[in-house]
Protein backbone atom coordinates (compact mmCIF):
# COMPACT_ATOMS: atom_id res chain seq x y z
CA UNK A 1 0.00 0.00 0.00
CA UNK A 2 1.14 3.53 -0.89
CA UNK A 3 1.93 5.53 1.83
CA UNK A 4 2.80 9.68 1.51
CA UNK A 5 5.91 10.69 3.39
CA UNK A 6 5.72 14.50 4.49
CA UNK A 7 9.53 15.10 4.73
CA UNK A 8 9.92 14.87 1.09
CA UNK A 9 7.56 18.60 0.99
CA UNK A 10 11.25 19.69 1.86
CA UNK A 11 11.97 19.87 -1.42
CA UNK A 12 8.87 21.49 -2.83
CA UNK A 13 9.10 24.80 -4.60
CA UNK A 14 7.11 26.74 -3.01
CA UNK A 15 8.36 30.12 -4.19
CA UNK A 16 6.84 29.89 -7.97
CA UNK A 17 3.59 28.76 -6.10
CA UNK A 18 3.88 31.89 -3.68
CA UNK A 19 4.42 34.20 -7.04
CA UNK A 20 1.43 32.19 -8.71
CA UNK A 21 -1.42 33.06 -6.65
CA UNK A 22 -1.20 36.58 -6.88
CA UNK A 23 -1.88 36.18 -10.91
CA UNK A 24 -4.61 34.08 -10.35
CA UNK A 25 -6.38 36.02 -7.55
CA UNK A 26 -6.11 39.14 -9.38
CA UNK A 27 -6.87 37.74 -12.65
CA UNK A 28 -10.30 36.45 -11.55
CA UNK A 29 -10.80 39.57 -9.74
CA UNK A 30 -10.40 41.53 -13.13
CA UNK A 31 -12.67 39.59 -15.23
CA UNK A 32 -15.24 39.77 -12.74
CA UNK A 33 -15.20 43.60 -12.86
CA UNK A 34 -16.13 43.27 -16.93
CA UNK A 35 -18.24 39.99 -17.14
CA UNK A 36 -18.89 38.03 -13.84
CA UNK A 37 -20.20 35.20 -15.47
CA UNK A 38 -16.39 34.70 -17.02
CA UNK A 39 -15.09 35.20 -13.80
CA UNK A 40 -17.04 31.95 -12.11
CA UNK A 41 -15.99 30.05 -15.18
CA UNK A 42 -12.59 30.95 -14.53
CA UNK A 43 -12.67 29.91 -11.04
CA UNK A 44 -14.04 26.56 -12.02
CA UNK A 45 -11.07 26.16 -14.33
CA UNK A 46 -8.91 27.05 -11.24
CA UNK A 47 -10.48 24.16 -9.49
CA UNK A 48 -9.83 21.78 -12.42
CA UNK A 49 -6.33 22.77 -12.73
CA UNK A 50 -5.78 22.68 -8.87
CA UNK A 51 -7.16 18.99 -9.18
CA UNK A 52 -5.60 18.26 -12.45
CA UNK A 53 -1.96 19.26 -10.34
CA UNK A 54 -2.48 17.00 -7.52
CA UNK A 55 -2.73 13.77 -9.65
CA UNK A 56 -0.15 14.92 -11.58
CA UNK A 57 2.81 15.69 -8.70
CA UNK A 58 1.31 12.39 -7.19
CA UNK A 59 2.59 10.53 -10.25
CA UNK A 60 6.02 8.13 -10.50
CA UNK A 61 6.79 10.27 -13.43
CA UNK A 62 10.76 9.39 -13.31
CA UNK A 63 9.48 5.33 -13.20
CA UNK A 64 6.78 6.44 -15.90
CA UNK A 65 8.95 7.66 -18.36
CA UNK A 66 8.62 4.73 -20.55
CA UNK A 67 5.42 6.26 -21.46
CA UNK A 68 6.59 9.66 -22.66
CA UNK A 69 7.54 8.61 -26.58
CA UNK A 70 4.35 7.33 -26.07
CA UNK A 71 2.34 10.42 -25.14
CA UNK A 72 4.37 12.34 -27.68
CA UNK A 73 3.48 10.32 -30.48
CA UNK A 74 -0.18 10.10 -29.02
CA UNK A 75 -0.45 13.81 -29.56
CA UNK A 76 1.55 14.17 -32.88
CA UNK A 77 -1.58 11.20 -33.96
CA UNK A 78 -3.89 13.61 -32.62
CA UNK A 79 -2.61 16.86 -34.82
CA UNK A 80 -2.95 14.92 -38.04
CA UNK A 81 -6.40 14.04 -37.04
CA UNK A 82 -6.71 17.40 -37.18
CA UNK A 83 -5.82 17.27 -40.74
CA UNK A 84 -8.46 14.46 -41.85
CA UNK A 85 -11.30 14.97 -39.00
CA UNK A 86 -11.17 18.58 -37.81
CA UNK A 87 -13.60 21.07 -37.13
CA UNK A 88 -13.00 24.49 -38.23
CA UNK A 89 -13.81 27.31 -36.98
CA UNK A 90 -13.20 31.13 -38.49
CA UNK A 91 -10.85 29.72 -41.29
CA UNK A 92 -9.11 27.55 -38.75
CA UNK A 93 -9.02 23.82 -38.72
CA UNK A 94 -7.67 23.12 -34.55
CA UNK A 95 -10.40 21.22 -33.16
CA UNK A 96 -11.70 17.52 -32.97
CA UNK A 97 -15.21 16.85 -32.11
CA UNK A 98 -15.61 14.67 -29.19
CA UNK A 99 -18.64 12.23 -29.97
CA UNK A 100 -21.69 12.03 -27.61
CA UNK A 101 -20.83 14.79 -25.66
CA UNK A 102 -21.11 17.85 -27.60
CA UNK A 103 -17.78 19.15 -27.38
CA UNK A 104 -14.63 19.93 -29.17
CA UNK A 105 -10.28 19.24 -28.06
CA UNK A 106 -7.62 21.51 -29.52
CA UNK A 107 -4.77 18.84 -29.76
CA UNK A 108 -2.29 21.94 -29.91
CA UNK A 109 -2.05 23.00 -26.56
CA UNK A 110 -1.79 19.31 -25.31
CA UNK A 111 1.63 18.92 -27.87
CA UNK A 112 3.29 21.92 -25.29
CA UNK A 113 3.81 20.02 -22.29
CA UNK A 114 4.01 16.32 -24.81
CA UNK A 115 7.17 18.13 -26.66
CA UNK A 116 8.61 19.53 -23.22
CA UNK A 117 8.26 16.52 -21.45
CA UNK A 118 9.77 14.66 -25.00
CA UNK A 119 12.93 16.60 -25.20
CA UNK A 120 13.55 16.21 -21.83
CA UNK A 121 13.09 12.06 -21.72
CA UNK A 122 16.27 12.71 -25.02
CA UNK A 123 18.49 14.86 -23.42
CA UNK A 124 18.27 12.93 -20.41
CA UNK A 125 19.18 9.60 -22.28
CA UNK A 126 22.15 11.19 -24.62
CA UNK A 127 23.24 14.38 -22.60
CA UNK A 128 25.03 16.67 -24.40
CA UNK A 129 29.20 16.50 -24.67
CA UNK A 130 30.92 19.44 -23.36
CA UNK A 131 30.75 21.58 -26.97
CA UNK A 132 27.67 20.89 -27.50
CA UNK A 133 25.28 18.74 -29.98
CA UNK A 134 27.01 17.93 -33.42
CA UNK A 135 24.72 17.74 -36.28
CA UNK A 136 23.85 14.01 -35.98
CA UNK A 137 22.13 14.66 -32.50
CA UNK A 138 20.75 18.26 -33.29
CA UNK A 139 18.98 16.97 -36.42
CA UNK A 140 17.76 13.97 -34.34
CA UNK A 141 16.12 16.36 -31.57
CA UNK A 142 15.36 19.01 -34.64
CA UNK A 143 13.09 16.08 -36.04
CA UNK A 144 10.99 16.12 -32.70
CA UNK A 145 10.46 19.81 -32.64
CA UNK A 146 9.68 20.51 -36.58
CA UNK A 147 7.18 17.64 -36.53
CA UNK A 148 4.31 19.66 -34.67
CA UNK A 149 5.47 22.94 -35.83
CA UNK A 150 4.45 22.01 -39.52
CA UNK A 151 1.13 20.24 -38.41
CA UNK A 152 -0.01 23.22 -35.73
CA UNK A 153 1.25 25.71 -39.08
CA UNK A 154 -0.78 23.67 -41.48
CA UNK A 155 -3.62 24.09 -39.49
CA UNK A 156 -3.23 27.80 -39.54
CA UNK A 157 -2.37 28.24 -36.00
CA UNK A 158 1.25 29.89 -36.53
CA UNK A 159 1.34 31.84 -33.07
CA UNK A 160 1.22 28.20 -31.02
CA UNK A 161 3.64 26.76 -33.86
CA UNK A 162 6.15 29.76 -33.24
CA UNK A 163 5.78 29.11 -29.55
CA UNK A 164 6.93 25.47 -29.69
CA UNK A 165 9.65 26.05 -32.45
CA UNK A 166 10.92 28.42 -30.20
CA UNK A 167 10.83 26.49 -26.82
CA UNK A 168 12.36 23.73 -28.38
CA UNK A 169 15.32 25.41 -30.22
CA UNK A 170 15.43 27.39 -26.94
CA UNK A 171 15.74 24.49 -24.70
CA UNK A 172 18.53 23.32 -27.32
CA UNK A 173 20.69 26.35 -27.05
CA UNK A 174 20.60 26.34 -23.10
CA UNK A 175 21.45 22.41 -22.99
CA UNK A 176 24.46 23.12 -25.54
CA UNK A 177 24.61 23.12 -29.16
CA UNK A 178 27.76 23.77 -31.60
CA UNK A 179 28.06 26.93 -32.20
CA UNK A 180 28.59 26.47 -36.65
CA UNK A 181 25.04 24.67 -36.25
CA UNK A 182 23.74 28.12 -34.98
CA UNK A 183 25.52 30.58 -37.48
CA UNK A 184 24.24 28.42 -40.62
CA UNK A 185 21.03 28.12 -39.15
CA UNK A 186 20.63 32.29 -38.65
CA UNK A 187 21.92 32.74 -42.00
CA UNK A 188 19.53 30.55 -43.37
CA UNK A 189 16.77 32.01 -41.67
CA UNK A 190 17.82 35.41 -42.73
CA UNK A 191 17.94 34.35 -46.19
CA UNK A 192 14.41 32.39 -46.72
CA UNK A 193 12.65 35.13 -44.55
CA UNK A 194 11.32 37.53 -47.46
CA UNK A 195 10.86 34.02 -49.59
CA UNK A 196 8.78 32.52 -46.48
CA UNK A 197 6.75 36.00 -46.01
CA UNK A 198 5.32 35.88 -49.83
CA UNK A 199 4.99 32.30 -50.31
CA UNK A 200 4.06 30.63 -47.07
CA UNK A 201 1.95 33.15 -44.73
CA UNK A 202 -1.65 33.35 -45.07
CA UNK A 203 -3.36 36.38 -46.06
CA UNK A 204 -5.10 37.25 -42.67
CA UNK A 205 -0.99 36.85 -41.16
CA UNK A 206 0.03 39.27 -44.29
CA UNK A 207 -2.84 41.94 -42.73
CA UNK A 208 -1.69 41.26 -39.28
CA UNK A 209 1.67 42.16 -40.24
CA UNK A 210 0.86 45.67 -42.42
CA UNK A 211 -1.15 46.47 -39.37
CA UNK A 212 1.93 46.19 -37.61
CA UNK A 213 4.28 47.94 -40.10
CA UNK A 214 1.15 50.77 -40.96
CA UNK A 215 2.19 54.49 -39.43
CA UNK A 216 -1.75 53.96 -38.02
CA UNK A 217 -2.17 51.06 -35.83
CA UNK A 218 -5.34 48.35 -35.71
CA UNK A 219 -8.40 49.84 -34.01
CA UNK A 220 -7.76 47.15 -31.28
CA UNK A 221 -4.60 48.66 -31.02
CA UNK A 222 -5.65 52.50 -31.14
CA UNK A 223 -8.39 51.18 -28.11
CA UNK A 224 -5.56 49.49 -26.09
CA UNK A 225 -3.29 52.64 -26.38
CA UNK A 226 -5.71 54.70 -25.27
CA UNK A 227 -6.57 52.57 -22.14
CA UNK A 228 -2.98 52.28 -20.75
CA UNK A 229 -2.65 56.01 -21.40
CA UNK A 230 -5.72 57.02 -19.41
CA UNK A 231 -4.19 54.77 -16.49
CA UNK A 232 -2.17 56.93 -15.11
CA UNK A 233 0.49 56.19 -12.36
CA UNK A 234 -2.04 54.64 -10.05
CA UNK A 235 -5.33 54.11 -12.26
CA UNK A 236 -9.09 54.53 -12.36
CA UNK A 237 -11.66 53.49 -10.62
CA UNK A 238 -13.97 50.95 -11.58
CA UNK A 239 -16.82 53.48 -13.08
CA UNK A 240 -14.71 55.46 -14.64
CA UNK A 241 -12.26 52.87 -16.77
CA UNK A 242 -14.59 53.59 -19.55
CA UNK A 243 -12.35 51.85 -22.05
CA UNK A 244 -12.90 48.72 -20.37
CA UNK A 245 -16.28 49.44 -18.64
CA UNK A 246 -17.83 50.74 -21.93
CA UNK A 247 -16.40 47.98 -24.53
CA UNK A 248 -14.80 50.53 -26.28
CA UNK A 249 -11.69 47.87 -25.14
CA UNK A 250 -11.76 44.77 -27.12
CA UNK A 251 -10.98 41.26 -26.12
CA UNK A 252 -10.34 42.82 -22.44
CA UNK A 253 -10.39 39.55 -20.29
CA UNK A 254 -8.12 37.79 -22.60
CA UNK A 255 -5.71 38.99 -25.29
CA UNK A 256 -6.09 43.10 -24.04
CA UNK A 257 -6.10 42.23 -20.26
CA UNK A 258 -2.45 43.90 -19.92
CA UNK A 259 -4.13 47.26 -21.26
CA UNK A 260 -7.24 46.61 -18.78
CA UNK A 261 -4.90 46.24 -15.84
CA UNK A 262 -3.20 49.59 -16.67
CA UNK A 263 -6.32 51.48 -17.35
CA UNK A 264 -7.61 49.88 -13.56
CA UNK A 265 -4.34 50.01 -11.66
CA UNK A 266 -2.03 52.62 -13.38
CA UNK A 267 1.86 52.34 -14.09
CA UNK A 268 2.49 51.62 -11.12
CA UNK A 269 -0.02 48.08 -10.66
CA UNK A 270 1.38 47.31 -14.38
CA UNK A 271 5.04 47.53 -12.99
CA UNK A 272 4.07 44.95 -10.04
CA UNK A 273 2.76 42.52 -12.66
CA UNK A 274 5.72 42.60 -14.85
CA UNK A 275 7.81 42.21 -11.58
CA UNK A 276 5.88 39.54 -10.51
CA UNK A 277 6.55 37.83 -14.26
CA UNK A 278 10.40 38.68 -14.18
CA UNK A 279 10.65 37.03 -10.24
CA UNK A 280 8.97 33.49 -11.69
CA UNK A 281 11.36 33.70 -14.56
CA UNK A 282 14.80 34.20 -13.17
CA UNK A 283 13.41 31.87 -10.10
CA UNK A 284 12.98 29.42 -12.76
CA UNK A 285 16.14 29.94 -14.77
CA UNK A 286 17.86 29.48 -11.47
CA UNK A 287 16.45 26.21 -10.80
CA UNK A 288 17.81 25.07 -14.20
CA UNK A 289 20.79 26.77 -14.39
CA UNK A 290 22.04 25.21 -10.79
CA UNK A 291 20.39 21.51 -11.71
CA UNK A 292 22.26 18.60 -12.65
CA UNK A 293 19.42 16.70 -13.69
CA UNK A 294 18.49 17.16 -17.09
CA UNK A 295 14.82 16.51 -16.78
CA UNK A 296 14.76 19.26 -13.91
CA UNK A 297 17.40 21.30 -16.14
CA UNK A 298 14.79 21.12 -19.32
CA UNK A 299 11.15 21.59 -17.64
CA UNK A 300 12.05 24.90 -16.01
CA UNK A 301 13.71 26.17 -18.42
CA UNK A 302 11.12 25.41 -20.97
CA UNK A 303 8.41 26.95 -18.74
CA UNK A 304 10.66 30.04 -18.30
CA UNK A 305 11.03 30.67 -21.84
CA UNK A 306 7.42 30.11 -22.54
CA UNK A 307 6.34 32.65 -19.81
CA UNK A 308 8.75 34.86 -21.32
CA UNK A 309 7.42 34.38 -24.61
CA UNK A 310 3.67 35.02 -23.82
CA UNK A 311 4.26 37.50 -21.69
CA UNK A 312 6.32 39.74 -23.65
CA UNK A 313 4.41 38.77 -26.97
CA UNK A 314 1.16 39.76 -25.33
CA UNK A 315 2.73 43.35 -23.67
CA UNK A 316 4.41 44.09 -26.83
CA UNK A 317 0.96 43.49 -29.26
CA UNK A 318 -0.84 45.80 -26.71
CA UNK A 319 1.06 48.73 -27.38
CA UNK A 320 1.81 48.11 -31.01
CA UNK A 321 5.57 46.73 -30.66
CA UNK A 322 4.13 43.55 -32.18
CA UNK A 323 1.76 42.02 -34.31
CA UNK A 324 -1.53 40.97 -32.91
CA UNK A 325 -1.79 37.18 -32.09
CA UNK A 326 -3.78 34.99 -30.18
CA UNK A 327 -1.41 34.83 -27.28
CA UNK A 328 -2.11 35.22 -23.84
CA UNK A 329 -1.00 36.88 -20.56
CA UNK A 330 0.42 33.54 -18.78
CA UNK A 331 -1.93 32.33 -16.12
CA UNK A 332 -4.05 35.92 -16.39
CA UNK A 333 -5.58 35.98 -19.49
CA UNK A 334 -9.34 34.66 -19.53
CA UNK A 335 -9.19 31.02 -20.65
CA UNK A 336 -9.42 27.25 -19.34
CA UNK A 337 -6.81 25.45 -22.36
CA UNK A 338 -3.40 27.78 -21.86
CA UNK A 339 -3.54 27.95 -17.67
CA UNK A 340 -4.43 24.22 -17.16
CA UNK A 341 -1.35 24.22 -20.06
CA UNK A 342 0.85 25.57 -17.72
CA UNK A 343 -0.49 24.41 -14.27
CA UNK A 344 0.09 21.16 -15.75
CA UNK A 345 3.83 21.93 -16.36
CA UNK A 346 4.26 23.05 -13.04
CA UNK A 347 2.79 20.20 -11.65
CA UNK A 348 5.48 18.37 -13.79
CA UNK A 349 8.22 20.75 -12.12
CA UNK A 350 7.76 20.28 -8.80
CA UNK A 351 7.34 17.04 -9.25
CA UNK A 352 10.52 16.34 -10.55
CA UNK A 353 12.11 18.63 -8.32
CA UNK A 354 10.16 17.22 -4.72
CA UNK A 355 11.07 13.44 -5.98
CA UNK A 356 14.26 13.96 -7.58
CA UNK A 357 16.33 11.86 -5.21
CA UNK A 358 16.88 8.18 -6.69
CA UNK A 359 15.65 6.64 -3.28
CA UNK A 360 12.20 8.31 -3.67
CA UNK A 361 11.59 6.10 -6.61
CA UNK A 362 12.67 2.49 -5.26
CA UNK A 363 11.19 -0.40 -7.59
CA UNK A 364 10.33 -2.79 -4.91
CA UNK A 365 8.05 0.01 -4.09
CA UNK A 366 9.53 -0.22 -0.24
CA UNK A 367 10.66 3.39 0.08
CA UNK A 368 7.67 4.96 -2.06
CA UNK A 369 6.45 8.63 -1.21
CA UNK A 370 3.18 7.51 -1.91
């Protein structure tokens, strides 16, 4: 029989919890200023993904990980189902129907913590020599990282497909890869990019990018602007964040909720947010940079980089230093799919980290800590 022992919560993380529950708690406040009935959907998501954590740090992962290639390829079947059997929806082909129930599975955001976990199960098999991957191994990882980039691409979702291609390549440049694979690999890039931009974008990413490049930006754009602006150092008061209060912001619980926190809490609640962003990311660049283990080593630094990336992709689109994309504030932004996502890989991380000792995962099943 399983048993838990409670001196192994020595080694639990708490910090990144500690710096979590501030986004959530203000988060749900937020949306429940604009639309309360998001708000109590939100909080039920909170209660999956506080669930869905649980049985997830409960789990042998390290004595599982047999089963990772197998959850990979599980969700690499389920993108080119996507292909064949998917259900579109505004020009986009992302979801699967689920019979009998009525409802729908985007197989994309399952492939973020399938890839993670992936590359992690690799590097931890054939860790890399002291300069780095030579091309043999880096095309071998390359293969596992390219694969869902062209189906999420295909189906058009580029934002997620960026996001992955640049986790992955990411976690590859931390771990260690030869530095002539890098220089041909810019140069190539730099060379295909004006062939890529006229031949393989879609015409709605074209517009996105004008929009971008245009001296006058998007009316979502001109509205989020105009919030942050009206913010202030210390921002408005409920009735009188008309931006927000009055629609005139669009999208404001999801992909404008940075502008929406300005207009309501000024410069100064928008510097606590980014601070509170920038503390979770060096505190998990630390754990990877000062971890032997490789699966440790890759999980937090692949959560890092993703919070990086959707947090400074989202700031940047809301004041027109980038395109607009479907990309939301991590773990703030209105939405079950992308903070179950990442509750998930934190559930992941501290498991690793709370059970990383070898004794913690005895076969016989005599020294268990559950």
């Amino acid at each position: 029989m399983w048993r838990f022992d409670k001196s192994i919560l020595a080694q639990f993380d708490f910090f990144s919890i500690i710096l979590i529950i501030p986004l959530i708690i203000t988060s749900n406040w937020l949306i429940g200023e604009v639309i309360p009935a998001l708000a109590q959907k939100q909080s039920a998501y909170v209660g999956v993904a506080f669930i869905t954590f649980i049985v997830i740090f409960l789990l042998p992962i390290r004595r599982m990980s047999w089963l990772i290639p197998l959850i990979y390829w599980v969700n690499i079947i389920l993108l080119l189902a996507v292909e064949f059997f998917g259900h579109a929806r505004l020009g986009a082909q992302r979801w699967i129907d689920i019979p009998f129930v009525n409802a729908t599975i985007q197989p994309s955001e399952f492939v973020k913590p399938a890839l993670i976990l992936m590359l992690a199960y690799l590097i931890h098999k054939n860790p890399p020599p002291i300069h780095g991957y030579r091309i043999k191994d880096f095309f071998k990882l390359s293969l596992y990282i390219l694969l869902p980039f062209i189906l999420i691409a295909r189906e058009p979702d580029l934002g997620t497909a960026l996001v992955l291609l640049l986790i992955g390549y990411g976690v590859l440049f931390f771990v260690g890869v030869y530095w002539k694979i890098w220089a041909t690999i810019i140069t190539v890039v730099l060379l295909l990019a004006p062939i890529s931009y006229k031949f393989l974008l879609h015409d709605y990413q074209k517009v996105r990018i004008n929009d971008f490049l245009s001296e006058k930006p998007s009316y979502h754009v001109q509205q989020s602007i105009i919030a942050i602006g009206s913010g202030g150092w210390t921002g408005k008061d409920k009735e009188d964040a008309t931006q927000t209060q009055m629609r005139f912001l669009p999208i404001a619980t999801s992909d404008f909720i940075f502008a929406f926190v300005v207009e309501r809490t000024g410069f100064l609640g928008a510097l606590a947010l980014i601070l509170l962003y920038v503390m979770l990311i060096l505190h998990l660049l630390s754990l990877s940079i000062f971890n032997t283990d490789y699966y440790i080593k890759v999980v937090t630094v692949s959560i890092s980089f993703m919070i990086f990336i959707y947090m400074g992709v989202n700031i940047a689109m809301t004041i027109g230093y980038a395109p607009v994309v479907g990309v939301p504030l991590p773990m703030f932004s209105y939405g079950g799919s992308s903070f179950i996502n990442f509750i998930i890989l934190f559930a992941i991380m501290q498991n690793l980290i709370t059970f990383r000792y070898k004794d913690m995962y005895d076969v016989r099943g005599t020294k268990s800590f559950v």
